[in-house]
Protein backbone atom coordinates (compact mmCIF):
# COMPACT_ATOMS: atom_id res chain seq x y z
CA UNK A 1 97.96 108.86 136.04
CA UNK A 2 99.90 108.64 132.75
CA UNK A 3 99.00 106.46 130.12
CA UNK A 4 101.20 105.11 126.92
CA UNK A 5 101.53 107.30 124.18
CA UNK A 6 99.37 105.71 121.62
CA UNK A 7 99.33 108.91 120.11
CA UNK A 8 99.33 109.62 116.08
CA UNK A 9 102.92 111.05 116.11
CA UNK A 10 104.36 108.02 117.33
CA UNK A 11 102.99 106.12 114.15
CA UNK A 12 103.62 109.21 112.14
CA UNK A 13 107.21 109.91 113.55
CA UNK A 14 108.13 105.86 113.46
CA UNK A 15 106.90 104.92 110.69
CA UNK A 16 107.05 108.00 108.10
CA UNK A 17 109.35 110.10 109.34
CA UNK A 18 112.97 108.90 108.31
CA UNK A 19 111.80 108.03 104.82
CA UNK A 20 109.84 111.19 104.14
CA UNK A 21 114.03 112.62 105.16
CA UNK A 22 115.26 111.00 102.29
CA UNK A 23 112.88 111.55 99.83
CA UNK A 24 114.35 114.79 97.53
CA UNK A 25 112.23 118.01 97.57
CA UNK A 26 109.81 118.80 94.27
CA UNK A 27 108.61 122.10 93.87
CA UNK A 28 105.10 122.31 94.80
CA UNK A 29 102.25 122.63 92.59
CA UNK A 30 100.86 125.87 91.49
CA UNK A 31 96.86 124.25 92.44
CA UNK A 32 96.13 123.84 95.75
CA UNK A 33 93.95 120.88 94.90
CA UNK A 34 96.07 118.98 92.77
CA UNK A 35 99.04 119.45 94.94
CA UNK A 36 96.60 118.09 98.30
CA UNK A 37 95.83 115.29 95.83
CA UNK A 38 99.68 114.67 95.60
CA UNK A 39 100.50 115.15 99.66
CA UNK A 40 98.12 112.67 100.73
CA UNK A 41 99.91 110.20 97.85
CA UNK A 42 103.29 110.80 99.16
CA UNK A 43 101.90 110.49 102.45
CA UNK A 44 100.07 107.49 102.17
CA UNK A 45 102.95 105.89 100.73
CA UNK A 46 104.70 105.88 103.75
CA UNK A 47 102.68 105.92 106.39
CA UNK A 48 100.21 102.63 107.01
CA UNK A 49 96.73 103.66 105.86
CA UNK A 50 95.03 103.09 109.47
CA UNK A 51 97.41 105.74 110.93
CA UNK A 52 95.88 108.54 108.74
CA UNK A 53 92.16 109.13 108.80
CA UNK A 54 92.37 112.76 106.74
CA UNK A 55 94.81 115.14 105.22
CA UNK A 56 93.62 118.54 104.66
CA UNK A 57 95.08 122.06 103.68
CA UNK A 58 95.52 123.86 106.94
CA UNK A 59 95.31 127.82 107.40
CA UNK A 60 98.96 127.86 107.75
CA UNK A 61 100.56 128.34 104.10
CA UNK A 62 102.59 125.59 102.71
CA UNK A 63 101.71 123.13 105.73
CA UNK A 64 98.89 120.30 105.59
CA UNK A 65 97.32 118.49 108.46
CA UNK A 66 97.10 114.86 109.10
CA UNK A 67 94.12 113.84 111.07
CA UNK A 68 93.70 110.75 113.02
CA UNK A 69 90.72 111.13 115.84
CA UNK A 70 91.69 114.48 117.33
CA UNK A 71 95.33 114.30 116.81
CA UNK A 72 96.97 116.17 114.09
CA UNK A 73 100.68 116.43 112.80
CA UNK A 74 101.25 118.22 109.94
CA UNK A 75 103.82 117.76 106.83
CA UNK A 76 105.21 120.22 103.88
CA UNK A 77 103.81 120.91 100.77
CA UNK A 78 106.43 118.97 98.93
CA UNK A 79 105.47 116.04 101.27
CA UNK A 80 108.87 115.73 102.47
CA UNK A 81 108.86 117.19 106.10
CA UNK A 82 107.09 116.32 108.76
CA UNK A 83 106.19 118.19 112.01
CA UNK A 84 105.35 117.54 115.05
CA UNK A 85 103.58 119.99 117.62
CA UNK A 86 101.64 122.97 118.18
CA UNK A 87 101.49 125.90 115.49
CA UNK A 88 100.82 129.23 116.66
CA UNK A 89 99.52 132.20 115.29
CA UNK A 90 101.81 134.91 117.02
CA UNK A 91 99.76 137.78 115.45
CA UNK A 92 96.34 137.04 117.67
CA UNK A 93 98.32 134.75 120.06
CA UNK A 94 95.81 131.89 118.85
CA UNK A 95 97.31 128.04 119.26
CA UNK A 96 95.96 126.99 115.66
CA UNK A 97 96.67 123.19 116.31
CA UNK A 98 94.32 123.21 119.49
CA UNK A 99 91.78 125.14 118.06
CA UNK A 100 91.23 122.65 115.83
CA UNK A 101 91.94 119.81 117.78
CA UNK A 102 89.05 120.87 120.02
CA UNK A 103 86.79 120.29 117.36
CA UNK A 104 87.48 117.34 116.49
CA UNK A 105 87.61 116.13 120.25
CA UNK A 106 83.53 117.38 120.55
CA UNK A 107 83.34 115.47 117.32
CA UNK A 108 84.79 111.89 118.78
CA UNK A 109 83.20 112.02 121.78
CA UNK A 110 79.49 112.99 120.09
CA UNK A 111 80.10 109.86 118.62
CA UNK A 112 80.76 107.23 120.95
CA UNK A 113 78.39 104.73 120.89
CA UNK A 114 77.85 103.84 124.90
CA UNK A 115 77.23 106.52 127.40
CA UNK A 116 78.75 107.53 130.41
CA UNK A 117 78.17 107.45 134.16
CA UNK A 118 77.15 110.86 135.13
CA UNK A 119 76.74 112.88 138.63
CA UNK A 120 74.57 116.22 138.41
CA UNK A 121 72.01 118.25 138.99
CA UNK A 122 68.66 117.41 137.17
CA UNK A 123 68.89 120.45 135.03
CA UNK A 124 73.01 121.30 135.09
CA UNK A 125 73.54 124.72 133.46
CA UNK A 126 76.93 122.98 132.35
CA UNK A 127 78.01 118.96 131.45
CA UNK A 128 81.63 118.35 131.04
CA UNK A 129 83.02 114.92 129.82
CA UNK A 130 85.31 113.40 132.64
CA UNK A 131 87.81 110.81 131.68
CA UNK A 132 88.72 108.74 135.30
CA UNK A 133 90.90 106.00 136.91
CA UNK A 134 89.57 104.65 139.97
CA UNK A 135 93.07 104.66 141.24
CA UNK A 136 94.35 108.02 140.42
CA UNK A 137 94.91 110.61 143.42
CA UNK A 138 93.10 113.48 141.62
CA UNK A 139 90.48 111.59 140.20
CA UNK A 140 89.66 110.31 143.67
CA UNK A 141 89.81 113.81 145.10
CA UNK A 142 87.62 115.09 142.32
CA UNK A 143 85.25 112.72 143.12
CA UNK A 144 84.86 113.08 146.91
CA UNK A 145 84.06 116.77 145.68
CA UNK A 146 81.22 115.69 143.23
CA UNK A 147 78.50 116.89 145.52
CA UNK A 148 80.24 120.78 145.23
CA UNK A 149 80.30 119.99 141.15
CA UNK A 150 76.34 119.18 141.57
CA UNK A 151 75.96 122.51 143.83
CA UNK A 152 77.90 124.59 141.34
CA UNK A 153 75.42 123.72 138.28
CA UNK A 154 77.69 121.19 136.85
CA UNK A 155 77.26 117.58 135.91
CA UNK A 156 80.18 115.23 135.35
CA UNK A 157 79.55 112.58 133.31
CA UNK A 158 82.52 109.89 133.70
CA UNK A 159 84.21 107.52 131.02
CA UNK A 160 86.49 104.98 132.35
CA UNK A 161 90.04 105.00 131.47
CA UNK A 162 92.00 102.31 133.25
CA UNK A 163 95.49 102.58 133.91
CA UNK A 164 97.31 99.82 132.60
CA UNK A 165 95.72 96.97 130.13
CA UNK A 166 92.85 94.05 130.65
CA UNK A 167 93.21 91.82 133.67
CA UNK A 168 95.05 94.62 135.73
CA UNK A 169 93.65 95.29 139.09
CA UNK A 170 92.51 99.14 137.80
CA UNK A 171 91.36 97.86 134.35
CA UNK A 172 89.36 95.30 136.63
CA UNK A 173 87.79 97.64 138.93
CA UNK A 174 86.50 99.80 136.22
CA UNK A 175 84.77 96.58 135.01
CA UNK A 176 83.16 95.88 138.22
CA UNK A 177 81.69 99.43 137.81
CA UNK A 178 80.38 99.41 134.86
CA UNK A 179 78.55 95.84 135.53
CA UNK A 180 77.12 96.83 138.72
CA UNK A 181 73.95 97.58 139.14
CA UNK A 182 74.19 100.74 140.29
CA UNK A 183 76.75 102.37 138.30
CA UNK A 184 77.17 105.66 140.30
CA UNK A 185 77.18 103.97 144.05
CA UNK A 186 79.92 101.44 142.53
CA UNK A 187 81.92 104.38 141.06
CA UNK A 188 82.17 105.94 144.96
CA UNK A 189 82.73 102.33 146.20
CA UNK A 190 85.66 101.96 144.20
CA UNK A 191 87.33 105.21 144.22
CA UNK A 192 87.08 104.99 148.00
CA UNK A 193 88.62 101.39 147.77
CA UNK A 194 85.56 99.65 148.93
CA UNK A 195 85.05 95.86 147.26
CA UNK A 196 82.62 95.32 144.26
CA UNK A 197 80.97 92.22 143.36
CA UNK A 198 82.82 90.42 140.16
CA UNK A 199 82.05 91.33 136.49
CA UNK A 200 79.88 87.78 136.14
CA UNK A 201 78.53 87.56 132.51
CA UNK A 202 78.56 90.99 132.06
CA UNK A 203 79.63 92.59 128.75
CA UNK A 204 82.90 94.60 129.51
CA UNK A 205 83.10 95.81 126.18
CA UNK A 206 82.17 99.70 126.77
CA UNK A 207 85.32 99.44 129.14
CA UNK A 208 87.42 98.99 126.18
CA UNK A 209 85.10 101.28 123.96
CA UNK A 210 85.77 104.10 126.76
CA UNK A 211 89.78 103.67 126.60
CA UNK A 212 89.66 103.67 122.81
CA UNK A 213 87.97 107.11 122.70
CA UNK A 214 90.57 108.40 125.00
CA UNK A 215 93.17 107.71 122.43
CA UNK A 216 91.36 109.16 119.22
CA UNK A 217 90.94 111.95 121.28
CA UNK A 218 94.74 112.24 121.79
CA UNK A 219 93.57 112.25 125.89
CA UNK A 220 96.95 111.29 127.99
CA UNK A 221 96.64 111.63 131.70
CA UNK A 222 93.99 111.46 134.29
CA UNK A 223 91.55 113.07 135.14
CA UNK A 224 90.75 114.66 131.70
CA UNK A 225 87.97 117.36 131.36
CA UNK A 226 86.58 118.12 128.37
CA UNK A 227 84.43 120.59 127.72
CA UNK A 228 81.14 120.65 125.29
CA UNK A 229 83.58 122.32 122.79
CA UNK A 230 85.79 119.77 123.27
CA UNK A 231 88.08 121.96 125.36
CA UNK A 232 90.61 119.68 127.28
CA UNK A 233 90.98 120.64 130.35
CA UNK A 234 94.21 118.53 131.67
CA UNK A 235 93.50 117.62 135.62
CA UNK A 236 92.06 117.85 138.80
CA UNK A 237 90.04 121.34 139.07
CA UNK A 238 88.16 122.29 142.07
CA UNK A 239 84.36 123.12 141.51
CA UNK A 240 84.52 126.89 141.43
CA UNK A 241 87.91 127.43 139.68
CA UNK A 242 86.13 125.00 136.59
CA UNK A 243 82.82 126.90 136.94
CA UNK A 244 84.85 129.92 136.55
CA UNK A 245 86.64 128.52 133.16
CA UNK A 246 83.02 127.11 132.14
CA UNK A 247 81.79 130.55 132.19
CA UNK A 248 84.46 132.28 130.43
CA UNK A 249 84.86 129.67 127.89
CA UNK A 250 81.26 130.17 127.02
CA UNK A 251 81.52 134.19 127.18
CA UNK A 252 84.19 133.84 124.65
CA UNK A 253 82.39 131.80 122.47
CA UNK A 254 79.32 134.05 122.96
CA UNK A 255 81.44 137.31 121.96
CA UNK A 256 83.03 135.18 119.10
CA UNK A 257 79.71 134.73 117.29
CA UNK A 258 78.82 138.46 118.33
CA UNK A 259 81.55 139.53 116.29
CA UNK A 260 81.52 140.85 112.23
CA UNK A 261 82.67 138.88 110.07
């Protein structure tokens, strides 16, 4: 399932983009402080203030990042160019942009404020962060797998990401699972497009809550794993072939912090 792009770059790109063109290039200055100072006020003149959350230096010289959530876009020293896309380091064949987006996916979803529905084991040796449709074709198929997930060691805890917008039959459903009593038998209900009682007085808001996440996380597509380093893992993976990336995801980060300095 696809969503919108309510991505950053399309505010960035829209809105900045053709007058940071026109603006003539100044010579940068020779501080690295003062001349951050002076990209975030070029930026901020063009760009509306709720698109941009940070701008920092970024390890690539003469390039800053823009931050919103876990998207990032970067523009020129002299504030006049801006890029969109994925920077990589050719030299240790490192994607810089992801590497850093990563962190500050683990960082937007350790603080969302309602929790998910999760399937595991009691005592999972791994937890990955699931964002679902109840309509999508791999999110169903995912889910009629859960009990080799539970069997592998790994618990999936879900946040619900509609297609569409409120009052749409998937937006709906999600609704209906989240207000049901039983959370995880309405979740199997629905994906297996069995009815569920109406939402009633319940408060739908951690519906919206969920979606919202998915956006400052820069999340586009269904189902969406994410890993406790805030890995994305984009689709449908069968229980083995994600144990398998689980466990050499965490053997690199284990050799990582082995390493010298």
């Amino acid at each position: 399932m696809k969503l919108p792009s309510l991505l950053l770059t399309l505010a960035l790109m829209m809105l900045g983009a053709n007058a940071m063109a026109q603006e003539s290039g100044e010579s940068a200055s020779v501080d690295a402080t003062e001349n951050l100072d002076a990209v975030r006020a070029k930026v901020k003149e063009r760009i509306p203030r709720d698109a941009i959350e940070n701008i920092i230096m970024s390890e690539v010289p003469g390039l800053y990042e823009i931050r919103q959530g876990a998207l990032i876009a970067y523009v020129t020293s002299d504030g006049r160019y801006l890029l969109q896309g994925n920077v990589l380091d050719m030299e240790t064949d490192t994607d810089i942009t992801e590497r850093s987006m990563s962190v500050l996916r683990r960082e937007v979803l350790q603080n969302i404020d309602v929790e998910g529905i999760t399937f595991g084991p009691e005592n999972p040796k791994y937890t990955v962060s699931v964002f679902t449709d109840i309509d999508c074709g791999f999110c169903r198929r995912m889910h009629r797998e859960i009990d080799s997930y539970t069997q592998a060691g790994i618990a999936i805890r879900y946040y619900l990401l509609p297609h569409g917008s409120p009052n749409t039959p998937s937006w709906t459903k999600a609704e209906q699972v989240w207000c049901a009593a039983d959370q995880q038998d309405a979740m199997t209900r629905a994906k297996n497009d069995q009815s569920l009682p109406p939402v009633g007085d319940c408060d739908t808001g951690p519906v919206q809550e969920h979606v919202m996440t998915a956006v400052r996380a820069g999340l586009r597509g269904t189902p969406a794993i994410i890993l406790a380093d805030g890995t994305w893992i984009k689709g449908y993976r069968p229980a083995q072939v994600l144990l398998a990336e689980l466990e050499r995801d965490t053997g690199a980060a284990t050799a990582a912090a082995a390493a010298p300095n």
